[in-house]
Protein backbone atom coordinates (compact mmCIF):
# COMPACT_ATOMS: atom_id res chain seq x y z
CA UNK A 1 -10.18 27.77 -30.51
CA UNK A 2 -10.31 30.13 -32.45
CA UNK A 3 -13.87 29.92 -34.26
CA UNK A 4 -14.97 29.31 -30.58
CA UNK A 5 -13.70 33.00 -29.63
CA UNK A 6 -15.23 34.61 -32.88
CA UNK A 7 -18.93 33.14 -31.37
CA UNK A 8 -17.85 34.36 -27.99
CA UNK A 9 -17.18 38.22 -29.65
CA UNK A 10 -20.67 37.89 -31.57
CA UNK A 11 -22.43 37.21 -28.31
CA UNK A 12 -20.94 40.01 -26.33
CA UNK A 13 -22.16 42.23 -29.33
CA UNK A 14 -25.20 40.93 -29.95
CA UNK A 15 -26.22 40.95 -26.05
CA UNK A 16 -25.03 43.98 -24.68
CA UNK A 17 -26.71 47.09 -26.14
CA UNK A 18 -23.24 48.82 -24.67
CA UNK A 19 -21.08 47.17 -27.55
CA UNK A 20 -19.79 49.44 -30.08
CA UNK A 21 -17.21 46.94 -32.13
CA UNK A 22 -15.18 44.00 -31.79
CA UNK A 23 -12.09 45.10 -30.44
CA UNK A 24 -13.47 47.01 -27.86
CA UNK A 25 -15.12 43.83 -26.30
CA UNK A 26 -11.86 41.72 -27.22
CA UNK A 27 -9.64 43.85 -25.21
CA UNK A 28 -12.01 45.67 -22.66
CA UNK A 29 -14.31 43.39 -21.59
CA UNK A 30 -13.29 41.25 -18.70
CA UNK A 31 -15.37 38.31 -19.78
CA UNK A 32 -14.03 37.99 -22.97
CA UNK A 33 -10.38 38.56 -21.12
CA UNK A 34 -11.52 35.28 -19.11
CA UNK A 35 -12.72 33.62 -21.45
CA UNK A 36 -9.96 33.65 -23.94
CA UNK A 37 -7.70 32.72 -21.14
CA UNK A 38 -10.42 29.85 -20.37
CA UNK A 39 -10.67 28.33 -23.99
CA UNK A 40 -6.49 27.94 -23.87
CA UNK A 41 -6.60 26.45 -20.03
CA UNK A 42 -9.55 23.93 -20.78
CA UNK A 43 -7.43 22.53 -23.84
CA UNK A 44 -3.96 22.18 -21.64
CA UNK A 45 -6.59 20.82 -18.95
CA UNK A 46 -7.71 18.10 -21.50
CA UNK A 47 -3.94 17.51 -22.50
CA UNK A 48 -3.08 16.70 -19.13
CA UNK A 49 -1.00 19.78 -18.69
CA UNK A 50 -3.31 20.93 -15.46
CA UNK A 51 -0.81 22.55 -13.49
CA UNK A 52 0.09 24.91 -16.83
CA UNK A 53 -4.08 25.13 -16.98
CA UNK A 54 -4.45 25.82 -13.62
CA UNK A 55 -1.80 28.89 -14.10
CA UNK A 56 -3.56 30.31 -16.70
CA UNK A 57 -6.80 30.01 -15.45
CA UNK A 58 -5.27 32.60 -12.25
CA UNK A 59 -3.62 34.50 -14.69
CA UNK A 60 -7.05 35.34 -15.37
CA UNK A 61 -8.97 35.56 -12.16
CA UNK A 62 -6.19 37.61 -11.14
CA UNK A 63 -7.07 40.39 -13.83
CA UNK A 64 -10.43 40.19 -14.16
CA UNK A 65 -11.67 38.47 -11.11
CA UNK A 66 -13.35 35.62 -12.71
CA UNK A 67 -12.67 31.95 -11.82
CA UNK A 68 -13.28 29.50 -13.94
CA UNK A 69 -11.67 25.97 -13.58
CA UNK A 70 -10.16 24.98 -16.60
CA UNK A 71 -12.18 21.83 -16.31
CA UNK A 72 -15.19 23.17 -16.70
CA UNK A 73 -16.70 22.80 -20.31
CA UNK A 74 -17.81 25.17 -22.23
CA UNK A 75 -20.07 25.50 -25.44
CA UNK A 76 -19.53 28.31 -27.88
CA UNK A 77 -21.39 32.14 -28.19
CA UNK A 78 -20.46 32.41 -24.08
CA UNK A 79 -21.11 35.83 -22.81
CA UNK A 80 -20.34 36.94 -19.67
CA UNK A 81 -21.49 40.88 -18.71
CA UNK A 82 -19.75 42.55 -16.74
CA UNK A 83 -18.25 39.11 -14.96
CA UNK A 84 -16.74 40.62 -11.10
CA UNK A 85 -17.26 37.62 -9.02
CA UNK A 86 -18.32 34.61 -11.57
CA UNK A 87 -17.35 31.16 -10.36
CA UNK A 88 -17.60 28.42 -12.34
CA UNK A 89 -16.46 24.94 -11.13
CA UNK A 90 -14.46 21.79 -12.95
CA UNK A 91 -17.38 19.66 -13.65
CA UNK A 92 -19.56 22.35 -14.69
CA UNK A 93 -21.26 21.72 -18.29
CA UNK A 94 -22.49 25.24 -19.98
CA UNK A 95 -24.16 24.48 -23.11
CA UNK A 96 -24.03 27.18 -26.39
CA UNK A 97 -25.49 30.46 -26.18
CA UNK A 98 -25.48 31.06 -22.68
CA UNK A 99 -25.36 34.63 -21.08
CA UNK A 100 -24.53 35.34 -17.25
CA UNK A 101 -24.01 38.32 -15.45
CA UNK A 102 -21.88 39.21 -12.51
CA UNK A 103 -21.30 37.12 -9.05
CA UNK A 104 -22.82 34.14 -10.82
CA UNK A 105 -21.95 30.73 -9.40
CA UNK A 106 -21.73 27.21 -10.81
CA UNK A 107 -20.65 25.35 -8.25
CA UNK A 108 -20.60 22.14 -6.15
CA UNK A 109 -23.59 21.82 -3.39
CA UNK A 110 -21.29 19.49 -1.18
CA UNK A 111 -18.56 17.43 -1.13
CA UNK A 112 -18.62 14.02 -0.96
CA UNK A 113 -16.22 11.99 0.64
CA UNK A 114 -14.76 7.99 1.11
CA UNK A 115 -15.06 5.78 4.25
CA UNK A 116 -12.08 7.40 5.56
CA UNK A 117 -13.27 11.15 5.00
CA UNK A 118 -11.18 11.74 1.94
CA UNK A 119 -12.41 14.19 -0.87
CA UNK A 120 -13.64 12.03 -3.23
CA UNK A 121 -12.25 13.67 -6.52
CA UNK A 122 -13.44 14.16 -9.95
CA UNK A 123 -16.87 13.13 -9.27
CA UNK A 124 -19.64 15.54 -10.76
CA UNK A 125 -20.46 18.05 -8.84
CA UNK A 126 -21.31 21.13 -10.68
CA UNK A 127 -24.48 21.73 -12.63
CA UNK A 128 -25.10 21.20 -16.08
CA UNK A 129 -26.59 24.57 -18.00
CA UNK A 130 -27.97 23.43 -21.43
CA UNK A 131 -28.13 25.60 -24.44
CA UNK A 132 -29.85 29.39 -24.43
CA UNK A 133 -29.75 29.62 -20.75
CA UNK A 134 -29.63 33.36 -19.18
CA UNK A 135 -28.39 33.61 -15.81
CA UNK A 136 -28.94 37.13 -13.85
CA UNK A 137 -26.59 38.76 -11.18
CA UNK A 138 -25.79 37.29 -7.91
CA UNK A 139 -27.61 34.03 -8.96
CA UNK A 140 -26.00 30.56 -6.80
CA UNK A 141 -26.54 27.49 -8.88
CA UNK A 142 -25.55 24.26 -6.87
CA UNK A 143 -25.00 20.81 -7.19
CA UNK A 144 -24.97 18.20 -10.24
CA UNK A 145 -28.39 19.81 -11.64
CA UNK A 146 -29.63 20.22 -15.20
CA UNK A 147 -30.55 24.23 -15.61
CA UNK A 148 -33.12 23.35 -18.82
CA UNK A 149 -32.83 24.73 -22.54
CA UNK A 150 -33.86 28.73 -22.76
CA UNK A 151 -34.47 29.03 -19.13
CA UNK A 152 -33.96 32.38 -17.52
CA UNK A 153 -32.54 32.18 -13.66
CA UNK A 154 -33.26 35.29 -12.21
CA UNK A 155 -30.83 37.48 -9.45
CA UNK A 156 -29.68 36.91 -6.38
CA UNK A 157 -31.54 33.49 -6.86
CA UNK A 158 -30.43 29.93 -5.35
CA UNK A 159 -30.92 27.02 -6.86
CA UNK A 160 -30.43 23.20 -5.82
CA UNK A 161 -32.63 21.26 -8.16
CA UNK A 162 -33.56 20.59 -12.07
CA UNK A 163 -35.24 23.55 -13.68
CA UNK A 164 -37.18 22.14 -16.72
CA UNK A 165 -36.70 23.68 -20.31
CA UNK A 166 -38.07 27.65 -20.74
CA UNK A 167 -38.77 27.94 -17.41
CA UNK A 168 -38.15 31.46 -15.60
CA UNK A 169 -37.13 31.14 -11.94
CA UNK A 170 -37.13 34.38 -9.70
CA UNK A 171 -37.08 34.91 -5.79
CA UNK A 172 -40.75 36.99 -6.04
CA UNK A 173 -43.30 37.71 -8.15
CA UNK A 174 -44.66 41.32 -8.95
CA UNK A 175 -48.76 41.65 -7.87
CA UNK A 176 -51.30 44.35 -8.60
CA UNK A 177 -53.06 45.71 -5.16
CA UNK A 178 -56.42 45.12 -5.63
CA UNK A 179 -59.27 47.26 -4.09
């Protein structure tokens, strides 16, 4: 857990130009706060301790109002700017190197359910973000969907299907007037 937190405090420095040292983003940054808290939850989660993972996991959203299920998996150098509003859900995949920004979601698209109308539970639900990913403010990223390798998802953005590898998805595209 550890080593996974030292990758975590090189990609808050490295990717915010607002990072003077490491202890100022282990103790003042939110996302780091969440994370940290995240890393121990996802490792009760896995021992079958989830309602001592779902506690700390709260313990965090509380303070820094970023929810991630302990479930969720997540690679190492995370960064999450400024982080108000993230939600990130149990089935979610985040591969290494990945940056979002504030009011992100990584959620489910619906919820199925059995003959009788149950929740079905445990199914995958949330997308999978592979490695080098960049994820912009207010972006909504539903459903059991593969966000590809060094894509960029631009704000305020929703998306509900497969984005191929290096791809850069934004609502509108900037055009010269002509004439």
């Amino acid at each position: 857990m550890r080593g996974l937190i030292i990758t975590d405090l090189r990609a808050a420095f490295v990717g915010d130009p607002a990072a003077r040292n490491f202890p100022e983003i282990l103790i003042g940054y939110p996302g780091m706060t969440a994370l940290i808290h995240h890393r121990l939850a996802h490792i009760l989660h896995q021992l079958g301790a989830r309602l001592i993972a779902s506690l700390v996991a709260e313990i965090a959203h509380t303070r820094t109002g970023i929810d991630v299920h302990p479930g969720a998996s997540i690679g190492s150098g995370f960064f999450i700017d400024h982080g108000t509003g993230v939600v990130i859900g149990e089935t979610a995949v985040i591969g290494h190197n990945v940056r979002i920004y504030q009011a992100v979601t990584v959620g489910a698209r619906h919820f199925p359910t059995d003959g009788e109308g149950n929740l079905i539970k445990g199914d995958a639900r949330h997308p999978i973000v592979e490695d080098g990913v960049v994820i912009y403010a207010g972006a909504t990223i539903l459903g059991r969907i593969t966000i590809g390798r060094g894509s960029t998802i631009g704000g305020n953005v929703w998306v509900t299907h497969d984005v191929p590898s290096n791809s850069i998805v934004t609502q509108a595209t900037a055009r010269s007037k002509q004439g």
